[in-house]
N, C-alpha and C. Protein backbone atom coordinates (compact mmCIF):
# COMPACT_ATOMS: atom_id res chain seq x y z
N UNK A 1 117.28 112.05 109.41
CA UNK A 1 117.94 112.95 108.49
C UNK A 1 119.45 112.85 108.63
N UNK A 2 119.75 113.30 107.29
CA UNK A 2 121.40 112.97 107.85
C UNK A 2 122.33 114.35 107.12
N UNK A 3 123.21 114.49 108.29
CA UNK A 3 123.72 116.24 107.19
C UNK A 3 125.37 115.53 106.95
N UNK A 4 125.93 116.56 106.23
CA UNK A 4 126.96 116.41 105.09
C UNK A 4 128.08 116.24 106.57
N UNK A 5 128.90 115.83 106.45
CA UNK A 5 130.37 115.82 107.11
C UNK A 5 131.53 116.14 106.24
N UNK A 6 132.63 116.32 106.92
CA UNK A 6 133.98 116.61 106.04
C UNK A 6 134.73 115.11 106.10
N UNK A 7 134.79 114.86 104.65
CA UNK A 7 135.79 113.91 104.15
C UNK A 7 136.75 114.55 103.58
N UNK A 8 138.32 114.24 103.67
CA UNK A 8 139.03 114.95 102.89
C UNK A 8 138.80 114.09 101.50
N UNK A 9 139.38 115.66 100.30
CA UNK A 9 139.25 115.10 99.13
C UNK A 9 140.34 113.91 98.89
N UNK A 10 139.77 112.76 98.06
CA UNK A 10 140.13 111.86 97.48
C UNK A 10 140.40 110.51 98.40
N UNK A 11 139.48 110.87 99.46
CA UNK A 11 139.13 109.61 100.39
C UNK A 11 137.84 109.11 99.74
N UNK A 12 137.96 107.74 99.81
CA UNK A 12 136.77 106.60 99.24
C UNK A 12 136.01 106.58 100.67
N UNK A 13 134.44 106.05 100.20
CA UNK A 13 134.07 105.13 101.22
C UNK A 13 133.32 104.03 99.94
N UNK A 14 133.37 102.71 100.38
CA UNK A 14 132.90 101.91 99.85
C UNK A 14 131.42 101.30 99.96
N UNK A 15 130.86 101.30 100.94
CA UNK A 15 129.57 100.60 101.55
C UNK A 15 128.79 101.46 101.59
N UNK A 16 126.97 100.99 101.55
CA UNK A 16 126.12 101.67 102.05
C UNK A 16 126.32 102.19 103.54
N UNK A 17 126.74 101.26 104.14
CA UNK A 17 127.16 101.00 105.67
C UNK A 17 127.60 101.84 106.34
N UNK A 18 129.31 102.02 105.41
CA UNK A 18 130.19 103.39 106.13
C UNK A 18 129.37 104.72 105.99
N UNK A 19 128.80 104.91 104.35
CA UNK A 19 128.24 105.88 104.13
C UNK A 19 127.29 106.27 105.18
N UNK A 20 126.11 105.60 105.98
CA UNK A 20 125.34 105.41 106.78
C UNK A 20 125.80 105.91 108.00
N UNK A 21 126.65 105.48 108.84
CA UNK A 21 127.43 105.66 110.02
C UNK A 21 127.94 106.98 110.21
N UNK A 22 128.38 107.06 108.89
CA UNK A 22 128.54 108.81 108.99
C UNK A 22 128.10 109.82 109.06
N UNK A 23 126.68 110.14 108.57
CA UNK A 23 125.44 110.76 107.96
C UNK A 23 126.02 111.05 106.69
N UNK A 24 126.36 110.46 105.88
CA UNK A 24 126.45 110.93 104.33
C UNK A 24 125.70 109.98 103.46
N UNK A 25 125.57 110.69 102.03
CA UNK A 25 124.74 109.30 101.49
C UNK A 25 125.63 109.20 100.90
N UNK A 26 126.44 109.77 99.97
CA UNK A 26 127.07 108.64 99.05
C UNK A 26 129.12 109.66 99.03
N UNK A 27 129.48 108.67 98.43
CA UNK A 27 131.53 109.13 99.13
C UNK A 27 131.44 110.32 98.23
N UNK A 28 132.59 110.62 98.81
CA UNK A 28 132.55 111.99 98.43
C UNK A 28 133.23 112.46 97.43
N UNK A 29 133.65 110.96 96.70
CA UNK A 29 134.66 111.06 95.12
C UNK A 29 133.60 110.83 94.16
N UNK A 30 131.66 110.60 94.72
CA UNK A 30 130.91 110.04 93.63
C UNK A 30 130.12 111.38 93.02
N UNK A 31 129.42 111.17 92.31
CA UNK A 31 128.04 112.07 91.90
C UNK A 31 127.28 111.24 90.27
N UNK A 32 126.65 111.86 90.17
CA UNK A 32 125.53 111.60 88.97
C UNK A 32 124.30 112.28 88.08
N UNK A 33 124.27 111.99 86.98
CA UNK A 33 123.66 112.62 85.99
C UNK A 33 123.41 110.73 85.33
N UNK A 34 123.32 110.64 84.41
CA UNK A 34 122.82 109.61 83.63
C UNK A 34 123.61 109.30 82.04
N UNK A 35 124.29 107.97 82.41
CA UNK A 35 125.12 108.13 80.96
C UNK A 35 124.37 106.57 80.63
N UNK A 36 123.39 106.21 79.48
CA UNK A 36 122.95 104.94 79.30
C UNK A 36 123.45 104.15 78.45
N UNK A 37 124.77 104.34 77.96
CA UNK A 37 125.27 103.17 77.60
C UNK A 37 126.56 103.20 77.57
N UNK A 38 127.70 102.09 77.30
CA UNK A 38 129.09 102.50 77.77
C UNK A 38 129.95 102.73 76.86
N UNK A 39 129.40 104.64 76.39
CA UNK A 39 130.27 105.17 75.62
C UNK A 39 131.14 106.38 76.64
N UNK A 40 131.43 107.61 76.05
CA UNK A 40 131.64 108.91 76.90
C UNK A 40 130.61 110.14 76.56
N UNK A 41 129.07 109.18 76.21
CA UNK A 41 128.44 109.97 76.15
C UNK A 41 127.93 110.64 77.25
N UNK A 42 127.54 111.95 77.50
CA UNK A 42 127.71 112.44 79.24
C UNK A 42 125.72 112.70 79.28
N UNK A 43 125.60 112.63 80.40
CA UNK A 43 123.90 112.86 80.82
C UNK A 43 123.32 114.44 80.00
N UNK A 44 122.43 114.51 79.77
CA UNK A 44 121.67 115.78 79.92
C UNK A 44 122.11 116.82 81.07
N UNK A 45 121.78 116.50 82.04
CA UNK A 45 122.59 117.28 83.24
C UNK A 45 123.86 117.34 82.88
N UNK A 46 124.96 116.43 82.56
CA UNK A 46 126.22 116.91 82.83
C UNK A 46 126.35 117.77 81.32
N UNK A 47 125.89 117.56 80.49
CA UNK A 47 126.08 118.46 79.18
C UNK A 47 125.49 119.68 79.63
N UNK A 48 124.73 119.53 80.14
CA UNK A 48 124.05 121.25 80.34
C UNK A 48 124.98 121.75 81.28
N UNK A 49 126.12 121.31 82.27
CA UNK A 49 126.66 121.92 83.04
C UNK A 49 128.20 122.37 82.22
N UNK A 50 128.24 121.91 81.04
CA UNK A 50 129.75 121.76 80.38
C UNK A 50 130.33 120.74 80.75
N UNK A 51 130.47 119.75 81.37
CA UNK A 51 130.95 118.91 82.01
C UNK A 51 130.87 117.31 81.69
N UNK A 52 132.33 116.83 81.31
CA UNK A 52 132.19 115.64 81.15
C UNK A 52 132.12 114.50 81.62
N UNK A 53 131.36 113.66 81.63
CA UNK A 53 131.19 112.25 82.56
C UNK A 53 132.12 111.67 82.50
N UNK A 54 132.61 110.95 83.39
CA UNK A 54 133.11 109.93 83.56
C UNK A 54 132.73 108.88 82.99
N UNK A 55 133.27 107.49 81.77
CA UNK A 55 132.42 106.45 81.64
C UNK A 55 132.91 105.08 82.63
N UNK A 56 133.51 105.37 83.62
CA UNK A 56 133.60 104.40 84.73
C UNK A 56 132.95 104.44 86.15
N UNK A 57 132.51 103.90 86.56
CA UNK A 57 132.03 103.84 87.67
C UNK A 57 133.57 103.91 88.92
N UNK A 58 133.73 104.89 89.64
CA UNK A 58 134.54 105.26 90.70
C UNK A 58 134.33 104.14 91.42
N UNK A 59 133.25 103.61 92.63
CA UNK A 59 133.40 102.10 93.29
C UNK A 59 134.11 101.27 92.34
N UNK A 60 133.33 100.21 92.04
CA UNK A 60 133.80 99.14 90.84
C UNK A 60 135.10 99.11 89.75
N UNK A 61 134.97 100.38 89.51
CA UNK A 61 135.63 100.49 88.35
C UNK A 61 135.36 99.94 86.88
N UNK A 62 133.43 99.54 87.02
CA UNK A 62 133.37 98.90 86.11
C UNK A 62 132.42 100.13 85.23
N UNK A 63 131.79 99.47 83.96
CA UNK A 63 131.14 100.84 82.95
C UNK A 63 129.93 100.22 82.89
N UNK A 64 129.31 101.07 82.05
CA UNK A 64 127.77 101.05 81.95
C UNK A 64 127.37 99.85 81.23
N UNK A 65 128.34 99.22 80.22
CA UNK A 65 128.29 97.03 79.87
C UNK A 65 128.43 96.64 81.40
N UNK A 66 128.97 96.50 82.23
CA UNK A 66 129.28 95.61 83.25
C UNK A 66 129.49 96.39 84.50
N UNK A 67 128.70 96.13 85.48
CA UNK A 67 129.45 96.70 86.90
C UNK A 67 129.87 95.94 87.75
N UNK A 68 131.11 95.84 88.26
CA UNK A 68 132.15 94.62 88.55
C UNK A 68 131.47 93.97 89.58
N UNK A 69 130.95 94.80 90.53
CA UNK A 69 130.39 94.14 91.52
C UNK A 69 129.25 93.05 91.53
N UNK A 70 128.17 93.45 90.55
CA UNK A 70 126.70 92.26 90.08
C UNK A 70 127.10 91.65 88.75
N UNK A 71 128.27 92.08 87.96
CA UNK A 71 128.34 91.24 86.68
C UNK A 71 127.19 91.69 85.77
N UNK A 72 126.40 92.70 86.03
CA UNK A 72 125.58 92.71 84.70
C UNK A 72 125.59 94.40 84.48
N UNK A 73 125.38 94.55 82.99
CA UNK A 73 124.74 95.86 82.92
C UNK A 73 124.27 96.84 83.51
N UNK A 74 124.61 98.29 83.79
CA UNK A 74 123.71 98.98 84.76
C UNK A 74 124.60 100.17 84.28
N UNK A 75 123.30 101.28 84.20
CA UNK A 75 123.75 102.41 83.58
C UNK A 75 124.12 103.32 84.70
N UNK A 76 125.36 104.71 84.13
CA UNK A 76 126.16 105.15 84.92
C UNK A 76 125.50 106.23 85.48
N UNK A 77 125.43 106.76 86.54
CA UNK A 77 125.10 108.20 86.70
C UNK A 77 126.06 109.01 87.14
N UNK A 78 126.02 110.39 86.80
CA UNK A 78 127.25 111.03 86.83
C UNK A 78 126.92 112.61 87.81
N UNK A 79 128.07 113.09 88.44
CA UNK A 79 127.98 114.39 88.61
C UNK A 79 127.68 115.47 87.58
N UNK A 80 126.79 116.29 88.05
CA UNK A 80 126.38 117.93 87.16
C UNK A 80 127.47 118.54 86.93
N UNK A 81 127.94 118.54 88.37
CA UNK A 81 129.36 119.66 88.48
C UNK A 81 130.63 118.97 87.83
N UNK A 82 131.12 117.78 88.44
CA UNK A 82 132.36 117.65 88.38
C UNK A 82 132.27 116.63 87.29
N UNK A 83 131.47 115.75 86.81
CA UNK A 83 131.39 114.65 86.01
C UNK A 83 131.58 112.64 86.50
N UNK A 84 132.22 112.80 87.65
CA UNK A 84 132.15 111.48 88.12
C UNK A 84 131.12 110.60 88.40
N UNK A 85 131.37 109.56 88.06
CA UNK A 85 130.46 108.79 88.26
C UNK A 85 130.00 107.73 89.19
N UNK A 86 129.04 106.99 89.05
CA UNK A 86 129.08 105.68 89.51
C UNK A 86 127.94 104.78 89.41
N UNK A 87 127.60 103.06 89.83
CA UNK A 87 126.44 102.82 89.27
C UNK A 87 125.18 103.40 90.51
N UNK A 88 124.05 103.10 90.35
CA UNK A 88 123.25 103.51 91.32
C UNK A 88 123.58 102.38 92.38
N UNK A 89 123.95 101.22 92.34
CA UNK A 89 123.88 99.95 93.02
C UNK A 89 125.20 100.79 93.57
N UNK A 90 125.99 100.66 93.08
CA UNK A 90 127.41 100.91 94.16
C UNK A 90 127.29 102.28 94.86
N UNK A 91 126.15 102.60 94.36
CA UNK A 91 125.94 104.06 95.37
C UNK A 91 125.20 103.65 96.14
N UNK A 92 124.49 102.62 96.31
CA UNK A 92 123.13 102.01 97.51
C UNK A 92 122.29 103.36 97.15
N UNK A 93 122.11 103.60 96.22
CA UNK A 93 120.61 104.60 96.27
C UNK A 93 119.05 103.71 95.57
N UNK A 94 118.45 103.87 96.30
CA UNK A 94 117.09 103.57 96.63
C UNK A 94 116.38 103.85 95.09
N UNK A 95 115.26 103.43 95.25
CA UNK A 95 114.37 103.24 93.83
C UNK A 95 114.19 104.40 93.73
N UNK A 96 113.38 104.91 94.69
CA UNK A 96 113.21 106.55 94.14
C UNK A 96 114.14 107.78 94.24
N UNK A 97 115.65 107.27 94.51
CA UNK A 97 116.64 108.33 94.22
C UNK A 97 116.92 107.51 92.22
N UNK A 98 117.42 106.51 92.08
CA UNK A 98 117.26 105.97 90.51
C UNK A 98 116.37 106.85 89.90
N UNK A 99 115.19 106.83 90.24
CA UNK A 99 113.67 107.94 89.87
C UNK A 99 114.35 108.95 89.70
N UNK A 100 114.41 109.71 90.35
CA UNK A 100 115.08 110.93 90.77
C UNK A 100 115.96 111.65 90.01
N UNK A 101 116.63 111.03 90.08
CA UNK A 101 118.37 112.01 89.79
C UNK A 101 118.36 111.79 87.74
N UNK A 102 117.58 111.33 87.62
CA UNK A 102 117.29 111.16 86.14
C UNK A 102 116.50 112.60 85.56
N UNK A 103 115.81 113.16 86.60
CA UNK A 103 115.38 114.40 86.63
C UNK A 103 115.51 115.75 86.93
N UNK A 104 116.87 115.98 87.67
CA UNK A 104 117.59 117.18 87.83
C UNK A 104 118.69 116.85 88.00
N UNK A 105 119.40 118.39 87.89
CA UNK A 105 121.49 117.90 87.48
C UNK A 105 121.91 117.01 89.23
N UNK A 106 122.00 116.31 89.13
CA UNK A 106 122.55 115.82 90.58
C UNK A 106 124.09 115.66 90.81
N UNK A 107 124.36 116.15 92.15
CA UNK A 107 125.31 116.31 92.38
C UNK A 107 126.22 115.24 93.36
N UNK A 108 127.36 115.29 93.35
CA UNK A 108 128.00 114.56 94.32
C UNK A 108 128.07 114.84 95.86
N UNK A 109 128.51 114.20 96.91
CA UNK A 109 129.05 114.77 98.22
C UNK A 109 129.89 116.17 98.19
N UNK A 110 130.82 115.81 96.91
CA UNK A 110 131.72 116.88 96.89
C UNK A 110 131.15 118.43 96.70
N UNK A 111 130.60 118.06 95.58
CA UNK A 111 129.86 119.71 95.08
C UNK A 111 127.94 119.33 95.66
N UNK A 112 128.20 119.16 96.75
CA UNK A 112 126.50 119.25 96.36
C UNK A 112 126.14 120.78 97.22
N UNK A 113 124.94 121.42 97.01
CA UNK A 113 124.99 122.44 97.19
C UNK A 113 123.48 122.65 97.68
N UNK A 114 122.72 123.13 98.70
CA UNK A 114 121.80 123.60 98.94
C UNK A 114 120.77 124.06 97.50
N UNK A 115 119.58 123.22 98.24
CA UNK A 115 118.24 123.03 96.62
C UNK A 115 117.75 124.51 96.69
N UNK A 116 117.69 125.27 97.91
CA UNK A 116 116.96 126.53 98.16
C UNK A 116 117.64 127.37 97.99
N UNK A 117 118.84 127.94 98.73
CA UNK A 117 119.93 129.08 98.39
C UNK A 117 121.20 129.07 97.02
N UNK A 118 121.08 127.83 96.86
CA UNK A 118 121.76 127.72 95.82
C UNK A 118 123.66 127.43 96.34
N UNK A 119 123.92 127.83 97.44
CA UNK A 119 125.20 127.47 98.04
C UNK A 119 125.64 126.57 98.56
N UNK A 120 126.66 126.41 99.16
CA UNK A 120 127.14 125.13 99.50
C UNK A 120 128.18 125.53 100.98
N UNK A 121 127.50 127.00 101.46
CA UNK A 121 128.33 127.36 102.72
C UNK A 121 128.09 126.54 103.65
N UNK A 122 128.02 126.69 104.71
CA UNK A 122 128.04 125.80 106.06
C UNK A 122 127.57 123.94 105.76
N UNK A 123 128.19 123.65 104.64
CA UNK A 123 127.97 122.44 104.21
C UNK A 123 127.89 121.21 105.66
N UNK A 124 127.47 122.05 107.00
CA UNK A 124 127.60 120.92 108.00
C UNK A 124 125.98 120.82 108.30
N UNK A 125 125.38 121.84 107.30
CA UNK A 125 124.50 122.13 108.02
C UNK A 125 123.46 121.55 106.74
N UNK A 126 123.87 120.97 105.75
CA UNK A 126 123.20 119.90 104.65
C UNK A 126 122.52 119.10 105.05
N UNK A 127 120.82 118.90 105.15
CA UNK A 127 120.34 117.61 104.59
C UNK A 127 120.20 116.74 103.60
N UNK A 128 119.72 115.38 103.52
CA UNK A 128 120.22 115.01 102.53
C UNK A 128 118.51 114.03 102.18
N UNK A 129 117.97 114.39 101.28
CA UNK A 129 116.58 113.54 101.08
C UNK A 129 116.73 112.61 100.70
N UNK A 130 115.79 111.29 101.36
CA UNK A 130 116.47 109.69 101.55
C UNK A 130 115.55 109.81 100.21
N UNK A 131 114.70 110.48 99.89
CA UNK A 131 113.59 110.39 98.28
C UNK A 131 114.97 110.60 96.41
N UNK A 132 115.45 111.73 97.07
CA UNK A 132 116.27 111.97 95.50
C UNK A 132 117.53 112.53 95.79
N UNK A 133 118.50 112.53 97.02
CA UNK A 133 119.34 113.11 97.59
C UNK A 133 119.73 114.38 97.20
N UNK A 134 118.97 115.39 97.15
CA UNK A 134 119.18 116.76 96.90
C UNK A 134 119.52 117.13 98.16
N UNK A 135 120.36 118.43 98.83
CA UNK A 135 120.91 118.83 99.37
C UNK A 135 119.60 120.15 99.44
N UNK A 136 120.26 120.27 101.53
CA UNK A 136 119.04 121.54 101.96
C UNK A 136 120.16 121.84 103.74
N UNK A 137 120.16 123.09 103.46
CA UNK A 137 120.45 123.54 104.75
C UNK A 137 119.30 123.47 105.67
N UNK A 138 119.24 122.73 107.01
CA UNK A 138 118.77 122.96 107.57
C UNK A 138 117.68 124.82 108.09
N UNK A 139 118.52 125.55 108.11
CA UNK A 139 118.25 127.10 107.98
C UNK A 139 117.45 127.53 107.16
N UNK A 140 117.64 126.64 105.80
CA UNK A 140 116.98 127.11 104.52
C UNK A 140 115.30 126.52 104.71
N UNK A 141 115.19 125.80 105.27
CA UNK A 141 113.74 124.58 105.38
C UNK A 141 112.51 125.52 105.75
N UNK A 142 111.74 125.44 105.57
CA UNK A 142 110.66 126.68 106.01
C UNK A 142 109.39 125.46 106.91
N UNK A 143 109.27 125.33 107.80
CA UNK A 143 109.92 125.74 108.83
C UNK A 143 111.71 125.74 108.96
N UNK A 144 112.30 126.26 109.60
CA UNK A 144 113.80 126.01 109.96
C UNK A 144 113.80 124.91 110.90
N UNK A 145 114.51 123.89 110.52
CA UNK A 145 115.08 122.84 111.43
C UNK A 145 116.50 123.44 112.12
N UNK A 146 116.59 122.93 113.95
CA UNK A 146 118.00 123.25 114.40
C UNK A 146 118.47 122.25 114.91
N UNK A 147 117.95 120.93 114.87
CA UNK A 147 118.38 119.68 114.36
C UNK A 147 118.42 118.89 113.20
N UNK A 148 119.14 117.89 112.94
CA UNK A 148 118.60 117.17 111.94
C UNK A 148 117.19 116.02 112.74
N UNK A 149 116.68 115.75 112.00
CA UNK A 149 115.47 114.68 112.07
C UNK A 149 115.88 113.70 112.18
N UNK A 150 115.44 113.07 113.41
CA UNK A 150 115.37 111.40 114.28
C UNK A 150 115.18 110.20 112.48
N UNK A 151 115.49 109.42 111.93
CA UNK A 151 115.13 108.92 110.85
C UNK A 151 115.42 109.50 109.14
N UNK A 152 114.02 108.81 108.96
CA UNK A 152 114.49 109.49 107.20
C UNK A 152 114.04 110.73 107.09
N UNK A 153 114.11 111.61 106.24
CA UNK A 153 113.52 113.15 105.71
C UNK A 153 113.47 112.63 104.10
N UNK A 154 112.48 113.77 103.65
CA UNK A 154 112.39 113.48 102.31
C UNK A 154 111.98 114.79 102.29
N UNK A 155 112.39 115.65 101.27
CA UNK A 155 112.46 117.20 100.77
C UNK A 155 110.79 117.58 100.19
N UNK A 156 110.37 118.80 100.19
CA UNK A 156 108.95 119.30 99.90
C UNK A 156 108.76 118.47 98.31
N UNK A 157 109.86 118.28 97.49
CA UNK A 157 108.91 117.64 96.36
C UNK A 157 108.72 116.47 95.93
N UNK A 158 109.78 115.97 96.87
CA UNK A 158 109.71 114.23 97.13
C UNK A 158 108.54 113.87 97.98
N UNK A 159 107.86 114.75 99.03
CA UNK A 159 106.63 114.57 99.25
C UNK A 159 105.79 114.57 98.94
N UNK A 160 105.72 115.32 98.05
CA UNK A 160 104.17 115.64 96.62
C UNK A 160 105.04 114.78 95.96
N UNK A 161 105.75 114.36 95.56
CA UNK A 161 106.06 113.26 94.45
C UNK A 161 105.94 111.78 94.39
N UNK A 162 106.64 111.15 96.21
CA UNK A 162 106.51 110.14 96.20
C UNK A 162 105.54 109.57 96.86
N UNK A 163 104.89 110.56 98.04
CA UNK A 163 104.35 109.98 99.32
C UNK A 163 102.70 111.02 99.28
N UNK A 164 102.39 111.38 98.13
CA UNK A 164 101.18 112.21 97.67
C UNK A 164 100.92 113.69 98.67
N UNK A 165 101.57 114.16 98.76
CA UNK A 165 101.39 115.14 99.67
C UNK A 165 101.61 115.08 100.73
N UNK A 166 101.76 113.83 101.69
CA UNK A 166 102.12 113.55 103.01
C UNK A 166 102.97 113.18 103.16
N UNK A 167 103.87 113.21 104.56
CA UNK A 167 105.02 113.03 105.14
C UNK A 167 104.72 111.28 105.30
N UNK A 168 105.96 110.47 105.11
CA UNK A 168 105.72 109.03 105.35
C UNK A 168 105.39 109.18 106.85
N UNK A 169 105.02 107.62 107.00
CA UNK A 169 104.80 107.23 108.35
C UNK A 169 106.38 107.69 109.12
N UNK A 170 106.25 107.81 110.26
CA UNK A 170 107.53 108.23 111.36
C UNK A 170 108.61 109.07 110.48
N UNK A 171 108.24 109.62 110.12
CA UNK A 171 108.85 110.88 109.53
C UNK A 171 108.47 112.34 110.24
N UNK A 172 109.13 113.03 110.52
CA UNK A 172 109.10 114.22 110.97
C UNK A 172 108.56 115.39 110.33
């Protein structure tokens, strides 16, 4: 499991790697909602939040025609809250966060906010589900965790969603 840390605002991280090392999943200038083609048309999520997307990808700097880094096509996903974007590839998120975040407002590092209380207080105390990266205070978890978890975690509906009701193998 991995919980939130403090980046100051308008620090990058570039890599799955750094992101990794830190316990964060993705920098803390990104977020996503879903923009599928490269206009300034904004996701479902970010329209329902008032909020306009970004049509550039923050890593790359490239848009939903081209992402600089693979040279091909790849649609943008954007923050709920703030509107920024980026591709899923330059975010290193996994097949079933792509799955995922196509299905509720998703948020960035910056604004992400606890799935259960709805806040974003003791943001040290954030997990982060390797299934759809929704945000969970440890405190909030029923049971309560007062660690984070040795490995991956994946949240109560990423378990009924991805892994049929059960916790993956070496998962906690």
């Amino acid at each position: 499991g991995r919980r939130k840390e403090y980046i100051p605002k308008g620090s990058k991280r570039t890599s799955r790697s750094d992101v990794a090392a830190s316990n964060a999943k993705v920098s803390k200038s990104l977020s996503t909602s879903v923009t599928t083609a490269p206009t300034t048309t904004s996701s479902a999520t970010a329209a329902e939040s008032k909020v306009s997307a970004n049509n550039y990808c923050d890593f790359c700097l490239g848009d939903a025609a081209e992402n600089k880094k693979t040279k091909v096509a790849e649609e943008l996903v954007s923050c709920s809250d703030c509107g920024r974007s980026g591709h899923p590839s330059c975010l290193q998120f996994t097949d079933n966060m792509i799955i995922s975040v196509k299905k509720y407002p998703w948020q960035c590092i910056e604004c992400k906010s606890c799935g259960l209380c709805g806040t974003s207080d003791n943001d040290e105390q954030l997990l982060f589900c390797d299934d759809c990266d929704r945000g969970y205070h440890m405190y909030c978890l029923n049971p309560p965790l007062s660690e984070p978890p040795e490995g991956s975690w994946s949240c109560h509906l990423c378990i009924e969603e991805f892994h049929g009701g059960k916790k993956p193998a070496g998962m906690n």
